[in-house]
PDB file of N, CA and C in Angstrom:
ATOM      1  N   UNK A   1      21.437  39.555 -91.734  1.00  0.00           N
ATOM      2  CA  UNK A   1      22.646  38.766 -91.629  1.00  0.00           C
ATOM      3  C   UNK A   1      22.887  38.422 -90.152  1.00  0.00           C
ATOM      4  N   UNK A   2      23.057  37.031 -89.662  1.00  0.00           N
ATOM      5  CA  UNK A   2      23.864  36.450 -88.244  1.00  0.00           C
ATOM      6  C   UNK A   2      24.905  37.068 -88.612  1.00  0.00           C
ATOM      7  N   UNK A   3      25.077  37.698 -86.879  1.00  0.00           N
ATOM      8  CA  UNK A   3      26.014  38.199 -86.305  1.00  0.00           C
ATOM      9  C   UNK A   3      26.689  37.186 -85.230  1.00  0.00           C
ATOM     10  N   UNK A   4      27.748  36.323 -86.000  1.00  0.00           N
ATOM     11  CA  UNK A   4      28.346  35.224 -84.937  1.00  0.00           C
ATOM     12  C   UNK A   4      28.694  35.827 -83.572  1.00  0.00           C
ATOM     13  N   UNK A   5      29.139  37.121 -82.766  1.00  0.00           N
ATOM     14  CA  UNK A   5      29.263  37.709 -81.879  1.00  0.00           C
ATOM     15  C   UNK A   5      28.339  37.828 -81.346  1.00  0.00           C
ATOM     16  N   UNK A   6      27.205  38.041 -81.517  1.00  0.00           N
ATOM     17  CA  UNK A   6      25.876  38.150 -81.226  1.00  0.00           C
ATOM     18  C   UNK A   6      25.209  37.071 -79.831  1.00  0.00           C
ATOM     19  N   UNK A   7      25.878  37.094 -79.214  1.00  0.00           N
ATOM     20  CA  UNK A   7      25.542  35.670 -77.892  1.00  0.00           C
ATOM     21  C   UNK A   7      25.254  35.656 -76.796  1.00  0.00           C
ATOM     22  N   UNK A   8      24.325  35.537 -76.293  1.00  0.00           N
ATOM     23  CA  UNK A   8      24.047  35.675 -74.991  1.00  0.00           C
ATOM     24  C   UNK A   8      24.871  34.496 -74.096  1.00  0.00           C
ATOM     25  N   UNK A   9      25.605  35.721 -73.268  1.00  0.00           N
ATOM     26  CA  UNK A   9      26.663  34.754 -72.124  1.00  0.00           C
ATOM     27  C   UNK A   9      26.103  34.752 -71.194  1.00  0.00           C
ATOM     28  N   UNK A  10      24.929  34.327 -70.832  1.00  0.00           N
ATOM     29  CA  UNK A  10      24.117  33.962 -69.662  1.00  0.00           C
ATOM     30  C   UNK A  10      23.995  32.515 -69.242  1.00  0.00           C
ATOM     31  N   UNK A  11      24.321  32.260 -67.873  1.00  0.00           N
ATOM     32  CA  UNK A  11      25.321  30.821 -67.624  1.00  0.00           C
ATOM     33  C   UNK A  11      24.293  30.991 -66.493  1.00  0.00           C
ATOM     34  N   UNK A  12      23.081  30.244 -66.442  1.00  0.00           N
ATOM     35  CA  UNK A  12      21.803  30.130 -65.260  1.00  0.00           C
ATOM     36  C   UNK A  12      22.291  29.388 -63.999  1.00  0.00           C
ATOM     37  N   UNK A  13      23.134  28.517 -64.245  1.00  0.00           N
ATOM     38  CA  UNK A  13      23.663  27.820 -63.402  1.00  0.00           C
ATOM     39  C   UNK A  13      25.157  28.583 -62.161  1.00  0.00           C
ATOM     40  N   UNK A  14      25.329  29.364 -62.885  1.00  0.00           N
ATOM     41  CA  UNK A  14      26.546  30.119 -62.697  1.00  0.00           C
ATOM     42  C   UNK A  14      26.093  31.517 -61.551  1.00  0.00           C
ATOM     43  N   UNK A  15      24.788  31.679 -62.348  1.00  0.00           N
ATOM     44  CA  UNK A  15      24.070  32.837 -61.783  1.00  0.00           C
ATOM     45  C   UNK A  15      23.381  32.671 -60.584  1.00  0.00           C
ATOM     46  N   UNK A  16      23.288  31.318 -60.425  1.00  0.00           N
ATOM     47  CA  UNK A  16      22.320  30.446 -59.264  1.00  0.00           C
ATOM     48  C   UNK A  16      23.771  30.504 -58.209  1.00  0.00           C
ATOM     49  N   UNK A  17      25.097  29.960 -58.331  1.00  0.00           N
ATOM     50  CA  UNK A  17      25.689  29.695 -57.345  1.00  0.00           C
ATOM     51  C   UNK A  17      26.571  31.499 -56.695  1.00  0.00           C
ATOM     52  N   UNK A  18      26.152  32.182 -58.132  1.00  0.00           N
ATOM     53  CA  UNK A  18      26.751  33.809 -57.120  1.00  0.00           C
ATOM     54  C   UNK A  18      25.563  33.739 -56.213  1.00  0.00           C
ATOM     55  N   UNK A  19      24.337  33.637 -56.593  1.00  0.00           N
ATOM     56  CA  UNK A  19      23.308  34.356 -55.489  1.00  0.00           C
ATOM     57  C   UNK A  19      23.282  33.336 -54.171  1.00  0.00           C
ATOM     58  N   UNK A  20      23.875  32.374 -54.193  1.00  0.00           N
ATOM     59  CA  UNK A  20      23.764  31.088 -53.260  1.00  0.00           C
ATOM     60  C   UNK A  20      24.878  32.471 -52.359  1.00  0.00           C
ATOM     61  N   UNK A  21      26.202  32.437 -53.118  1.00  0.00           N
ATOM     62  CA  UNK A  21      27.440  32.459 -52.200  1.00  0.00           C
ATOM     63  C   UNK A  21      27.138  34.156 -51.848  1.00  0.00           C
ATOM     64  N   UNK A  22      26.519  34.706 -52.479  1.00  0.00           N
ATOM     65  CA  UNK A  22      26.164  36.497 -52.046  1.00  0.00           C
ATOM     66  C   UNK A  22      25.465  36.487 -50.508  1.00  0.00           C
ATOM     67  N   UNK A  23      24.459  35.354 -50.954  1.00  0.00           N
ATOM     68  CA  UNK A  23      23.557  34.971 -49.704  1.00  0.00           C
ATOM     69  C   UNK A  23      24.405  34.800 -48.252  1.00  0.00           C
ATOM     70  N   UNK A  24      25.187  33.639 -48.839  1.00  0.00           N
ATOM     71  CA  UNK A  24      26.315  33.473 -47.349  1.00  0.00           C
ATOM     72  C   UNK A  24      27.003  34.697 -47.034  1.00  0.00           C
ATOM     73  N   UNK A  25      27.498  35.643 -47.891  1.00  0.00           N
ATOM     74  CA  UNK A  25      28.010  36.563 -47.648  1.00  0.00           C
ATOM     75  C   UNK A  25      27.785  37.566 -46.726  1.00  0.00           C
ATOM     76  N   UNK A  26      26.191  37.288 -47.091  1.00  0.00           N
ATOM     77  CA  UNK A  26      25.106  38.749 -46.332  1.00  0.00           C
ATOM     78  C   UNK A  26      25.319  38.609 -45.415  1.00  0.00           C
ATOM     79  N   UNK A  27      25.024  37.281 -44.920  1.00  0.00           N
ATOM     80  CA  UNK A  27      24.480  36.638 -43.590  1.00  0.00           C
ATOM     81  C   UNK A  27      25.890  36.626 -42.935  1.00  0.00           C
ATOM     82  N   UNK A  28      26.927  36.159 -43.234  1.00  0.00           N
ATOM     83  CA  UNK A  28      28.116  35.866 -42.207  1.00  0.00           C
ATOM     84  C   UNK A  28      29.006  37.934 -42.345  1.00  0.00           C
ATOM     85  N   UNK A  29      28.475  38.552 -43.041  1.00  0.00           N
ATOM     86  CA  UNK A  29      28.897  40.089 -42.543  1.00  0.00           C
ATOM     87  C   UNK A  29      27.916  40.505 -41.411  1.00  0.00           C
ATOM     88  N   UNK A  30      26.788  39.890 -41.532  1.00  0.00           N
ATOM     89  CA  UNK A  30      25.861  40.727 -40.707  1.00  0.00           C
ATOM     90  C   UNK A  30      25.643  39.900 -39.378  1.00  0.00           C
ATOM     91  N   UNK A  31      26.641  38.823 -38.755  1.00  0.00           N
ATOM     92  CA  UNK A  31      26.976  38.120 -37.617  1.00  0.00           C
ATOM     93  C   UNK A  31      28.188  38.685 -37.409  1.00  0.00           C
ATOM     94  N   UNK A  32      27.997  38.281 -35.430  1.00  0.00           N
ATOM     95  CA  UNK A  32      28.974  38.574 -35.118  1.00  0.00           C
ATOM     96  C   UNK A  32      29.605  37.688 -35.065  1.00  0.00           C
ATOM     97  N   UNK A  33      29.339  36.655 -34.958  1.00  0.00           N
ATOM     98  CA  UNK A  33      30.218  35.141 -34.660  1.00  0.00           C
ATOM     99  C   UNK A  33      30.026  34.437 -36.000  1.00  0.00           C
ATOM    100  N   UNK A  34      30.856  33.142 -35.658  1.00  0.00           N
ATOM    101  CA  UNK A  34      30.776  32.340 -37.464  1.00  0.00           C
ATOM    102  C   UNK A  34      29.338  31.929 -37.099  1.00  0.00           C
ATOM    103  N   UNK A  35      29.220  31.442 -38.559  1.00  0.00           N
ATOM    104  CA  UNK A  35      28.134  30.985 -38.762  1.00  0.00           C
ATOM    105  C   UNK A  35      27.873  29.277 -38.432  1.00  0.00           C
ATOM    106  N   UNK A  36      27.130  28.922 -37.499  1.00  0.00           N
ATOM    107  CA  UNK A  36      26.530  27.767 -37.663  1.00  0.00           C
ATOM    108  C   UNK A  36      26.460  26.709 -39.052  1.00  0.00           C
ATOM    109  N   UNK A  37      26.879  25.644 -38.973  1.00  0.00           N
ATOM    110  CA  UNK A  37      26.705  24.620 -40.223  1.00  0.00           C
ATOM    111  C   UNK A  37      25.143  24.636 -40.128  1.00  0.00           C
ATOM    112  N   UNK A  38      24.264  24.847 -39.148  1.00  0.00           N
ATOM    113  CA  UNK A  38      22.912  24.205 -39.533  1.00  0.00           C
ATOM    114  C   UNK A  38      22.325  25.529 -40.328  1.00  0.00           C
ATOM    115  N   UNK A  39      23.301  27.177 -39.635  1.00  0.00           N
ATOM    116  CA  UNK A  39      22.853  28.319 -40.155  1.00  0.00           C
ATOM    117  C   UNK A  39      23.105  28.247 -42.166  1.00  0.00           C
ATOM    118  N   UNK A  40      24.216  27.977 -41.996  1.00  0.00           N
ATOM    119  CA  UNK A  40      24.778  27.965 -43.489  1.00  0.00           C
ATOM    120  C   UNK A  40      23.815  26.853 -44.457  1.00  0.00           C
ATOM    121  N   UNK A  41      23.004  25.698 -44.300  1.00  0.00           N
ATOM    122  CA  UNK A  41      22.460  25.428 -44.424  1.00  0.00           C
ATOM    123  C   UNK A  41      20.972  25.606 -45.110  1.00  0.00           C
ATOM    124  N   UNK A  42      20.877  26.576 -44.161  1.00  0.00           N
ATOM    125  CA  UNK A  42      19.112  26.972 -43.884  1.00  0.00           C
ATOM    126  C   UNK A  42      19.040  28.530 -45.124  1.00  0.00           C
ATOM    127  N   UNK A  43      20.391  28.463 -44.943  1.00  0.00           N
ATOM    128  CA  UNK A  43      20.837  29.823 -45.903  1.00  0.00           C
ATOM    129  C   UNK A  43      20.807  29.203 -47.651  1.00  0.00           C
ATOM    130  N   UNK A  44      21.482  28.373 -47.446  1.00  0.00           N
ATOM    131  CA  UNK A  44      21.551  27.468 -48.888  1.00  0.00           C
ATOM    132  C   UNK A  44      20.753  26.443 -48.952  1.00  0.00           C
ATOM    133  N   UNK A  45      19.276  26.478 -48.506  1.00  0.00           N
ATOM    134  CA  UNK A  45      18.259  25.831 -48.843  1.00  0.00           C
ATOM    135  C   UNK A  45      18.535  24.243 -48.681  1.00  0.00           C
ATOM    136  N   UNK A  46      19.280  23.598 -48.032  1.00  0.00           N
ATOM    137  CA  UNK A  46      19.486  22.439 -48.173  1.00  0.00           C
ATOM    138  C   UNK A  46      19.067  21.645 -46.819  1.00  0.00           C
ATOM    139  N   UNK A  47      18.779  20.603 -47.009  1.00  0.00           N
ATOM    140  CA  UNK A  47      18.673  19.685 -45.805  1.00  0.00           C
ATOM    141  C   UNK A  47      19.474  18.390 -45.362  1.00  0.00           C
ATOM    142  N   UNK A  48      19.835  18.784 -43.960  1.00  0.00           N
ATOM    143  CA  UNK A  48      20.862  17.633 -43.413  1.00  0.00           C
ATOM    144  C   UNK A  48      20.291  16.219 -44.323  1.00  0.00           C
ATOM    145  N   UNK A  49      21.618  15.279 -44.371  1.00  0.00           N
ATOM    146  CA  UNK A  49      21.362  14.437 -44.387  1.00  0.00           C
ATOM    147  C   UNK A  49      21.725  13.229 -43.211  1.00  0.00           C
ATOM    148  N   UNK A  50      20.738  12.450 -42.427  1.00  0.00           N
ATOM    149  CA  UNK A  50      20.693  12.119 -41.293  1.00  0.00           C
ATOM    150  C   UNK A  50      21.761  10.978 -41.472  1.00  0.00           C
ATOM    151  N   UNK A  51      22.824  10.724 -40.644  1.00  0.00           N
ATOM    152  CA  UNK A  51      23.938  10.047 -40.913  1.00  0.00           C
ATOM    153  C   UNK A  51      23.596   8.960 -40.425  1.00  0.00           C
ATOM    154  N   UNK A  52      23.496   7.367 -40.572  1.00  0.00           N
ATOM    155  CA  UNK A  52      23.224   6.235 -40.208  1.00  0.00           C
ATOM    156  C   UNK A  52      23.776   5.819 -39.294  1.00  0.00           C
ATOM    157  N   UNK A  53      23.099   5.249 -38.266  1.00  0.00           N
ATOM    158  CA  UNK A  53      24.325   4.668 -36.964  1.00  0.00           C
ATOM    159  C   UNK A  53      25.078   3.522 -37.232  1.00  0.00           C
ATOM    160  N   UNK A  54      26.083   3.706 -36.409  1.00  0.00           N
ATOM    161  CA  UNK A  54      26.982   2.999 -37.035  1.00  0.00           C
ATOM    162  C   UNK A  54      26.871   1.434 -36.214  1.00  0.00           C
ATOM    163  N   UNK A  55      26.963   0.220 -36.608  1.00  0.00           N
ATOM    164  CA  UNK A  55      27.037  -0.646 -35.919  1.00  0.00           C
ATOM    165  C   UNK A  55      27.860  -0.959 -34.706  1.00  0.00           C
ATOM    166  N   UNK A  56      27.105  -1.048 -33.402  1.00  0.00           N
ATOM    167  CA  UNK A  56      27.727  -1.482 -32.231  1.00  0.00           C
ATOM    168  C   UNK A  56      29.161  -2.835 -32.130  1.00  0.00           C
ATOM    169  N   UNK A  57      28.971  -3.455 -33.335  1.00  0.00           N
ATOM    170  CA  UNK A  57      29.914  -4.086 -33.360  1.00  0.00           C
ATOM    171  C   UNK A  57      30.182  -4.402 -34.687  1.00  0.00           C
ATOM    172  N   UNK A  58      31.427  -4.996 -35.374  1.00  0.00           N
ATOM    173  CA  UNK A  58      31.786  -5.090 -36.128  1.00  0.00           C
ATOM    174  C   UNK A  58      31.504  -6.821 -36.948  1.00  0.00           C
ATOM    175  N   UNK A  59      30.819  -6.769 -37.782  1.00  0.00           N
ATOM    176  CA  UNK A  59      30.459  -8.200 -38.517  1.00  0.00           C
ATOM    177  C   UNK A  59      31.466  -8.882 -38.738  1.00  0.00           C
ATOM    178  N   UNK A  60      31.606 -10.506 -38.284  1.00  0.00           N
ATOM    179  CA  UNK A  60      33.232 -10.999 -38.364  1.00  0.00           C
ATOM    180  C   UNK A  60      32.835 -11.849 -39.933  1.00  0.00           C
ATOM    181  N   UNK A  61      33.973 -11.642 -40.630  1.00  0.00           N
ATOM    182  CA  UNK A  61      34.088 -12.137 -42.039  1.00  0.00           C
ATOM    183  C   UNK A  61      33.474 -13.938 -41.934  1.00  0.00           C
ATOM    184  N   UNK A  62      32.733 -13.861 -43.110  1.00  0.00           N
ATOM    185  CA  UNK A  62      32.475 -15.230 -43.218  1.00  0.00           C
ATOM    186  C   UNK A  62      33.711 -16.040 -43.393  1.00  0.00           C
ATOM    187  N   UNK A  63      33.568 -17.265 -42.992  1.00  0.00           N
ATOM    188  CA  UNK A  63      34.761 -18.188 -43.175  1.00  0.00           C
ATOM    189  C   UNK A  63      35.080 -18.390 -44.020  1.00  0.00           C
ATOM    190  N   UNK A  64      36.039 -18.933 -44.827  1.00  0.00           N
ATOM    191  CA  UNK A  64      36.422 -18.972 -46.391  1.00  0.00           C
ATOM    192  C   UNK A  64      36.384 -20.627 -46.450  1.00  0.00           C
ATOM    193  N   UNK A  65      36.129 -21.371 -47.181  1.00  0.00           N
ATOM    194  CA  UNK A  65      36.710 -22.469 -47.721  1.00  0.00           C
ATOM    195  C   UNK A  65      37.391 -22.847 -48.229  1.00  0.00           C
TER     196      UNK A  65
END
């Protein structure tokens, strides 16, 4: 007989962001100072994304008719 209680509450996604935020945890107890954005980063596996320069000047609106 199913046992409707019977369920595995295992949430992979859930389990991925404790070990992300345990990670930061380790690392910013075991500094003495805050942590670096590039540190926090390198900790959570991620890579900058390189921000586009911004235009030296501003494009003037086409004329309207």
């Amino acid at each position: 007989m199913h046992d409707q209680f019977d369920v595995t509450l295992e949430d992979q996604e859930l389990l991925d962001e404790v070990e992300l935020t345990t990670s930061l945890i380790i690392a910013a107890s075991e500094s003495d100072e805050s942590l670096t954005q590039e540190q926090i980063d390198l900790i959570l596996g991620v890579t900058p994304v390189e921000a586009e320069p911004e235009p030296s000047s501003p494009e003037s609106p086409a004329p309207s008719d």
